[in-house]
PDB file of N, CA and C in Angstrom:
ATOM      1  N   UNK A   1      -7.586  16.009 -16.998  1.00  0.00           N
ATOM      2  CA  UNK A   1      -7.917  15.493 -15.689  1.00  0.00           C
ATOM      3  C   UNK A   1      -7.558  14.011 -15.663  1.00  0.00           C
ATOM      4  N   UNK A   2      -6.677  13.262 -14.494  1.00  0.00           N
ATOM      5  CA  UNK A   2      -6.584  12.205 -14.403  1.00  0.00           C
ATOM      6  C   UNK A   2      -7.093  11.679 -13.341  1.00  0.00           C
ATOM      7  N   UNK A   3      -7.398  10.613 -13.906  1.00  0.00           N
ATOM      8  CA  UNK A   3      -7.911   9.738 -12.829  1.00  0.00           C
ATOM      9  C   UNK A   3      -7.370   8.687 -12.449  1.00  0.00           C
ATOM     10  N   UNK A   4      -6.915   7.871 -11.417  1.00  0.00           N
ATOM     11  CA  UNK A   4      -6.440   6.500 -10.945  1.00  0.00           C
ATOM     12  C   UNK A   4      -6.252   6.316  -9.834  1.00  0.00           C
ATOM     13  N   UNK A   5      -6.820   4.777 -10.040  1.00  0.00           N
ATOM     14  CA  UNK A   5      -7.115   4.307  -8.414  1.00  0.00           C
ATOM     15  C   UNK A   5      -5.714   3.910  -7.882  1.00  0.00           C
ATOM     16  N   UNK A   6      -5.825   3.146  -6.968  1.00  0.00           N
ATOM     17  CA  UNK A   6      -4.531   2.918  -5.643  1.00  0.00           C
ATOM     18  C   UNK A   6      -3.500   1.757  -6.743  1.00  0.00           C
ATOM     19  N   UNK A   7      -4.772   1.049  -7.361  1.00  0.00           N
ATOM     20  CA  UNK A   7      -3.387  -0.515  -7.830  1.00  0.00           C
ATOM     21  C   UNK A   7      -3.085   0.230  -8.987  1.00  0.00           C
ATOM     22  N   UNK A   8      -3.120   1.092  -9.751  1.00  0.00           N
ATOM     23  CA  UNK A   8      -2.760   1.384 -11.004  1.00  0.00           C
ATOM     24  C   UNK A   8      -1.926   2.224 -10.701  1.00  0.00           C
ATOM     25  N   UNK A   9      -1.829   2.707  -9.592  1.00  0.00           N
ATOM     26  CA  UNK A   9      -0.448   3.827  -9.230  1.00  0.00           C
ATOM     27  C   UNK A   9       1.052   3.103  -9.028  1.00  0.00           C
ATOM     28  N   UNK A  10      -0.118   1.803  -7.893  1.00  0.00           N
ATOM     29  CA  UNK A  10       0.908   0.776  -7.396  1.00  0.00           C
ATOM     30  C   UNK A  10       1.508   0.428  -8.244  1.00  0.00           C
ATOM     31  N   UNK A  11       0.980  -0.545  -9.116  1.00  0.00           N
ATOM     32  CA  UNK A  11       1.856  -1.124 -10.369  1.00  0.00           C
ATOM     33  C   UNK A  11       1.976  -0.414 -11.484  1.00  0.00           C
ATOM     34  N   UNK A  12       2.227   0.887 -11.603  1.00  0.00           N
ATOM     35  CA  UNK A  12       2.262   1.850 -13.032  1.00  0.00           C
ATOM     36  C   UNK A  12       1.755   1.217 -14.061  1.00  0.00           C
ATOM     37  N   UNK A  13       0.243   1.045 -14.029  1.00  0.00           N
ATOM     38  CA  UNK A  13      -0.273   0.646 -15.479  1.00  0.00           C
ATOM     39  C   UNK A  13      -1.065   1.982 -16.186  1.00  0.00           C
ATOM     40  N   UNK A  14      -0.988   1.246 -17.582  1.00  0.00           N
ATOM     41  CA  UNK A  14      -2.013   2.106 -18.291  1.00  0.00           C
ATOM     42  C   UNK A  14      -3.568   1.908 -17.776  1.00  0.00           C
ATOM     43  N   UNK A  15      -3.948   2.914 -17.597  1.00  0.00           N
ATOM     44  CA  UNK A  15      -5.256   3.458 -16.983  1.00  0.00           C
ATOM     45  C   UNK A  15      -6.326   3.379 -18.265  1.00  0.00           C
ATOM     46  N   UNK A  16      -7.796   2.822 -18.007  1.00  0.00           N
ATOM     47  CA  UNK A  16      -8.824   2.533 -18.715  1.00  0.00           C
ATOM     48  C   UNK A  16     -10.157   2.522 -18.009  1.00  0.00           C
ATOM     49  N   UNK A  17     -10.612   3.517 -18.329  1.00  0.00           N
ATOM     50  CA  UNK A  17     -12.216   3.934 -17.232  1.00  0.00           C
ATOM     51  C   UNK A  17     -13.395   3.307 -18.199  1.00  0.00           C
ATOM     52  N   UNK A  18     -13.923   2.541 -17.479  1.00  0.00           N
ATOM     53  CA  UNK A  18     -15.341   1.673 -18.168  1.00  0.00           C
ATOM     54  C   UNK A  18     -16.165   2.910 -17.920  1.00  0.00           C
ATOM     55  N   UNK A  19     -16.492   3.509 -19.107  1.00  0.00           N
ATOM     56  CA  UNK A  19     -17.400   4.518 -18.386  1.00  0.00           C
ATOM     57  C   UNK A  19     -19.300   4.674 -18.311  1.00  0.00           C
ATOM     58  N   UNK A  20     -19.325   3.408 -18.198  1.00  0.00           N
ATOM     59  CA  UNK A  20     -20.317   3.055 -17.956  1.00  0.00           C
ATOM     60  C   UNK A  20     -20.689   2.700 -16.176  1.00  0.00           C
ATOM     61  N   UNK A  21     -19.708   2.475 -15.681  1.00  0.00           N
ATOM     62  CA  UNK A  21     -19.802   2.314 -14.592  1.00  0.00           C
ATOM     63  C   UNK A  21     -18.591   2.976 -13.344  1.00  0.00           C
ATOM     64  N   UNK A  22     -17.869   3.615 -14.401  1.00  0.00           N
ATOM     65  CA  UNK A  22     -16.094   4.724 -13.722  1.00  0.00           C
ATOM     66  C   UNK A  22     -15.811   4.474 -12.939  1.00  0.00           C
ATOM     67  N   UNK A  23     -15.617   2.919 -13.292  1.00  0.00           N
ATOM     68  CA  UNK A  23     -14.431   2.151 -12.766  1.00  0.00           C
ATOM     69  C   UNK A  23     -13.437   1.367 -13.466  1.00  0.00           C
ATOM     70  N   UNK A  24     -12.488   1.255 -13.486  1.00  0.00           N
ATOM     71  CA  UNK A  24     -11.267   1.011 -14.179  1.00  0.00           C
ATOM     72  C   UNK A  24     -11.513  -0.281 -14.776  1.00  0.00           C
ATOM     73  N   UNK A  25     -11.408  -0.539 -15.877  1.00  0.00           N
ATOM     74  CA  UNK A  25     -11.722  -1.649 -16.623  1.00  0.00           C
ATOM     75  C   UNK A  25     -10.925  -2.931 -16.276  1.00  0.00           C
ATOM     76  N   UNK A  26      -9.443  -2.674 -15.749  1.00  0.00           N
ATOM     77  CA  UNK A  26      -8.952  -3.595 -15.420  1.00  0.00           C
ATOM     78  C   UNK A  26      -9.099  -4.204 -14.135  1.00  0.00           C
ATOM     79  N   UNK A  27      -9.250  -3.106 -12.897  1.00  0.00           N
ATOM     80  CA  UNK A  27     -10.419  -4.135 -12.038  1.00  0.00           C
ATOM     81  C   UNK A  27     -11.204  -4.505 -11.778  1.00  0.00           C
ATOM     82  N   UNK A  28     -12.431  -4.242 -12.851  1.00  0.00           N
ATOM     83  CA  UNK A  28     -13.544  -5.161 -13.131  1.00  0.00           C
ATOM     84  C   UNK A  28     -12.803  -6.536 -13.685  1.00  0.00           C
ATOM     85  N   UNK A  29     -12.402  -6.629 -14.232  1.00  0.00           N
ATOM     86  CA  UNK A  29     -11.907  -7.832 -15.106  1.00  0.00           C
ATOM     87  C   UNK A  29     -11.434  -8.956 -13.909  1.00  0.00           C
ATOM     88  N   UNK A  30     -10.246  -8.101 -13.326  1.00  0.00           N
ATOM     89  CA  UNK A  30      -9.725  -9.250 -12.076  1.00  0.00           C
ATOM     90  C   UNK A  30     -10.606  -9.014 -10.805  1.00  0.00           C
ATOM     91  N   UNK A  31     -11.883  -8.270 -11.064  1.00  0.00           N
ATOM     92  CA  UNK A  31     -12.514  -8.248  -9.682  1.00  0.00           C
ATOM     93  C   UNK A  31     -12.014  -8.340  -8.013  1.00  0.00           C
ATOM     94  N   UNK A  32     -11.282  -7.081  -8.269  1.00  0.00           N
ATOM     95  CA  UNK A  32     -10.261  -6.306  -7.150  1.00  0.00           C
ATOM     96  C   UNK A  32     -11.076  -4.916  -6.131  1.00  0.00           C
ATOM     97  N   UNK A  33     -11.180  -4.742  -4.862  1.00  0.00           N
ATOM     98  CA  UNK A  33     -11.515  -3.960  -4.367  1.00  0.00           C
ATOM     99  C   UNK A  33     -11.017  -2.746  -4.933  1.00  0.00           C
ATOM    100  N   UNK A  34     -11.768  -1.848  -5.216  1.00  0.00           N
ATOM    101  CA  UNK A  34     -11.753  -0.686  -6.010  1.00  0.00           C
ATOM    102  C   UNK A  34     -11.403   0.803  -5.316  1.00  0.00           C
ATOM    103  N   UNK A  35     -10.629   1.460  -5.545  1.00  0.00           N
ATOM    104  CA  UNK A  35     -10.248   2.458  -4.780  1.00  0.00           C
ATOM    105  C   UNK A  35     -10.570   3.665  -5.127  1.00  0.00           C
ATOM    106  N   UNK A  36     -11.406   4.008  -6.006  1.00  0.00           N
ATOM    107  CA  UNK A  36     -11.951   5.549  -7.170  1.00  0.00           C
ATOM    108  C   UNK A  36     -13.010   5.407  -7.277  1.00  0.00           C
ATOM    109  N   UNK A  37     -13.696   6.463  -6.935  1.00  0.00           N
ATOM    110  CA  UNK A  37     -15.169   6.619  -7.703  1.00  0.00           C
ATOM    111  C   UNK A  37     -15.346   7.893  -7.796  1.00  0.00           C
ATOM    112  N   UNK A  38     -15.529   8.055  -8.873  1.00  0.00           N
ATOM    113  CA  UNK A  38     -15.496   9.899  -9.953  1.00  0.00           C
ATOM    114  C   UNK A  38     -16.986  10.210  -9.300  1.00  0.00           C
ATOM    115  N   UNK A  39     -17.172  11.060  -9.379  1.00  0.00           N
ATOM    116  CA  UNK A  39     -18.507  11.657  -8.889  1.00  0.00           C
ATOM    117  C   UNK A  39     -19.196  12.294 -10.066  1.00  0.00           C
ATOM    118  N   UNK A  40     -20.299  12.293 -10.269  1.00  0.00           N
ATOM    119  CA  UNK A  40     -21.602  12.885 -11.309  1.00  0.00           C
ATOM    120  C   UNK A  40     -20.485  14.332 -11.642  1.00  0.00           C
ATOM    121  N   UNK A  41     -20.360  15.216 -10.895  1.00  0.00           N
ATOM    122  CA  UNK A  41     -19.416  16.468 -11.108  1.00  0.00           C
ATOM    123  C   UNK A  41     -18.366  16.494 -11.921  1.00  0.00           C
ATOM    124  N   UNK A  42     -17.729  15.226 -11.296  1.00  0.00           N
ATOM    125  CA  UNK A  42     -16.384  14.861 -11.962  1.00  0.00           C
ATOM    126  C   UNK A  42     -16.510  14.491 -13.381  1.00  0.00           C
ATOM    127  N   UNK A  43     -17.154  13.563 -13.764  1.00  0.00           N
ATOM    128  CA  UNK A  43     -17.438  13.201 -15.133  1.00  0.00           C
ATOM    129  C   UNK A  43     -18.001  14.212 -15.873  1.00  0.00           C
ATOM    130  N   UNK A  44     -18.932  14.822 -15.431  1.00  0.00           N
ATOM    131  CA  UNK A  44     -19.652  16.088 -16.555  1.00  0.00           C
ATOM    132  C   UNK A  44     -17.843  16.921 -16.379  1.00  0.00           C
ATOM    133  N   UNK A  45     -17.382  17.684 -15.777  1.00  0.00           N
ATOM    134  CA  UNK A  45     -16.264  17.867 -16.115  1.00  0.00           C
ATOM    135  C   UNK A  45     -15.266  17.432 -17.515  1.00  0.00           C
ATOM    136  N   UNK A  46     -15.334  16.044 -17.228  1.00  0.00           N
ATOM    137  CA  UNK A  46     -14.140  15.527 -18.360  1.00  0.00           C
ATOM    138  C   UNK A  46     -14.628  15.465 -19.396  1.00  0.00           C
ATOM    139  N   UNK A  47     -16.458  15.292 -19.244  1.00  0.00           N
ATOM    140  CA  UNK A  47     -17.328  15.502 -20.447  1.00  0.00           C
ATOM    141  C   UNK A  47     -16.973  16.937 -21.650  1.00  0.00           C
ATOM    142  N   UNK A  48     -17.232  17.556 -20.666  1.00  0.00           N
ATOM    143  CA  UNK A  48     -17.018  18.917 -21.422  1.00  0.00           C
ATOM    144  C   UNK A  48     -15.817  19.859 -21.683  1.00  0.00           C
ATOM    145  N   UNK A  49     -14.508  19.014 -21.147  1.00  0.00           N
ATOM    146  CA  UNK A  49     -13.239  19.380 -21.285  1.00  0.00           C
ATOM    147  C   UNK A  49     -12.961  18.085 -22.806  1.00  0.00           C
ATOM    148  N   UNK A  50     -13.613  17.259 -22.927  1.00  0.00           N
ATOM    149  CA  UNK A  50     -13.490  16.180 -24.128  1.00  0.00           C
ATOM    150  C   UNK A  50     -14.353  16.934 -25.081  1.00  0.00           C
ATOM    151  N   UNK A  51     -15.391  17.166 -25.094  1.00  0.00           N
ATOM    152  CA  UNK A  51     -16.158  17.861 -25.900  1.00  0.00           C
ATOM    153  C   UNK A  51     -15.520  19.691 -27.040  1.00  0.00           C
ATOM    154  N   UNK A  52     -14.559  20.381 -25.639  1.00  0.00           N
ATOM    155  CA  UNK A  52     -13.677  21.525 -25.844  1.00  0.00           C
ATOM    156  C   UNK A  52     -12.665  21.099 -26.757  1.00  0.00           C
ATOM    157  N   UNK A  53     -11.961  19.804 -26.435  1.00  0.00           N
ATOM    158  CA  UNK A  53     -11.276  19.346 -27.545  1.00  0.00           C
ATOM    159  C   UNK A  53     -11.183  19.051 -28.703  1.00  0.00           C
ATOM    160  N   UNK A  54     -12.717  18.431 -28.760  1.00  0.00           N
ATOM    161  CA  UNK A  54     -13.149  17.629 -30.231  1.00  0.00           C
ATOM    162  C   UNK A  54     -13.623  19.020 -30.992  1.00  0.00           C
ATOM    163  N   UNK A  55     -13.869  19.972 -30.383  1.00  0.00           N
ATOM    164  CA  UNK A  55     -14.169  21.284 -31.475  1.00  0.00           C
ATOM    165  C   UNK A  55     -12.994  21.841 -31.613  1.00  0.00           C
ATOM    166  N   UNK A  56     -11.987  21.869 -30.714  1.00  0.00           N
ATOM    167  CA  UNK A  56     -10.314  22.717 -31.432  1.00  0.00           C
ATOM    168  C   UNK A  56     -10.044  21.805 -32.580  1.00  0.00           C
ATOM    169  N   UNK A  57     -10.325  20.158 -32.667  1.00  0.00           N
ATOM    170  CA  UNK A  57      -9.040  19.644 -33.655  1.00  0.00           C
ATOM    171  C   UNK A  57     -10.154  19.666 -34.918  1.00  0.00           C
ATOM    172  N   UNK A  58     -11.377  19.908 -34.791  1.00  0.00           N
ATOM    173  CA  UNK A  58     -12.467  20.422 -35.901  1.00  0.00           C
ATOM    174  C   UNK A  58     -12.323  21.352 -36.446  1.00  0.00           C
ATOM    175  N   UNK A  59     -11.898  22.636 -35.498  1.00  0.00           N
ATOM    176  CA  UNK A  59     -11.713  23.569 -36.169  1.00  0.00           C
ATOM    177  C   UNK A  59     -10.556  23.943 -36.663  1.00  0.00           C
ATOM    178  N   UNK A  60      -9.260  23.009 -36.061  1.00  0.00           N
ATOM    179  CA  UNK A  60      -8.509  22.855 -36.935  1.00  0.00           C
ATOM    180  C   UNK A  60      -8.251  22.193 -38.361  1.00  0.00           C
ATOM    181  N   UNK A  61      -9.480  21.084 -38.620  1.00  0.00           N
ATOM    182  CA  UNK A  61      -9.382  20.807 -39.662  1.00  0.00           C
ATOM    183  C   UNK A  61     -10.306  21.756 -40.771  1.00  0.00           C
ATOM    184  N   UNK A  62     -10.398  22.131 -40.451  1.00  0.00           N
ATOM    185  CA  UNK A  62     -11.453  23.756 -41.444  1.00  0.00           C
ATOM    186  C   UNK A  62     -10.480  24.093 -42.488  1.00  0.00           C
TER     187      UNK A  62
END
C-alpha cells in the first residue's frame, strides 16, 4: 500500500511517514500544508500487511 501526498508526487521524492502522527516527515520538517491523512482503517491495514511480512521472511529463515 502506498501512500503520498500532493508535493511528493509533485517533486518525485522519496516518501517517509512519521508514524506517529501519518504525516510525511518531510513536511513536518518544512512545515508545508499537508495533503494526506491515512485513516485509523488505513494504518491497521499496513499494520497487518507489515506484520504478514515479518512472519514470511521468519519463516523463511527457519
Amino acid at each position: 500500500m502506498e501512500f503520498r501526498c500532493k508535493r511528493y508526487k509533485e517533486k518525485k521524492l522519496r516518501y517517509f511517514i512519521e508514524t506517529t502522527t501519518g504525516r510525511c516527515a518531510s513536511c513536518i520538517f518544512v512545515s508545508t500544508k499537508y495533503s494526506l491523512f491515512v485513516s485509523k482503517e488505513e494504518w491497521e491495514k499496513v499494520r497487518e500487511e507489515r506484520e504478514e511480512r515479518e512472519l514470511a521472511v521468519a519463516r523463511l529463515k527457519v
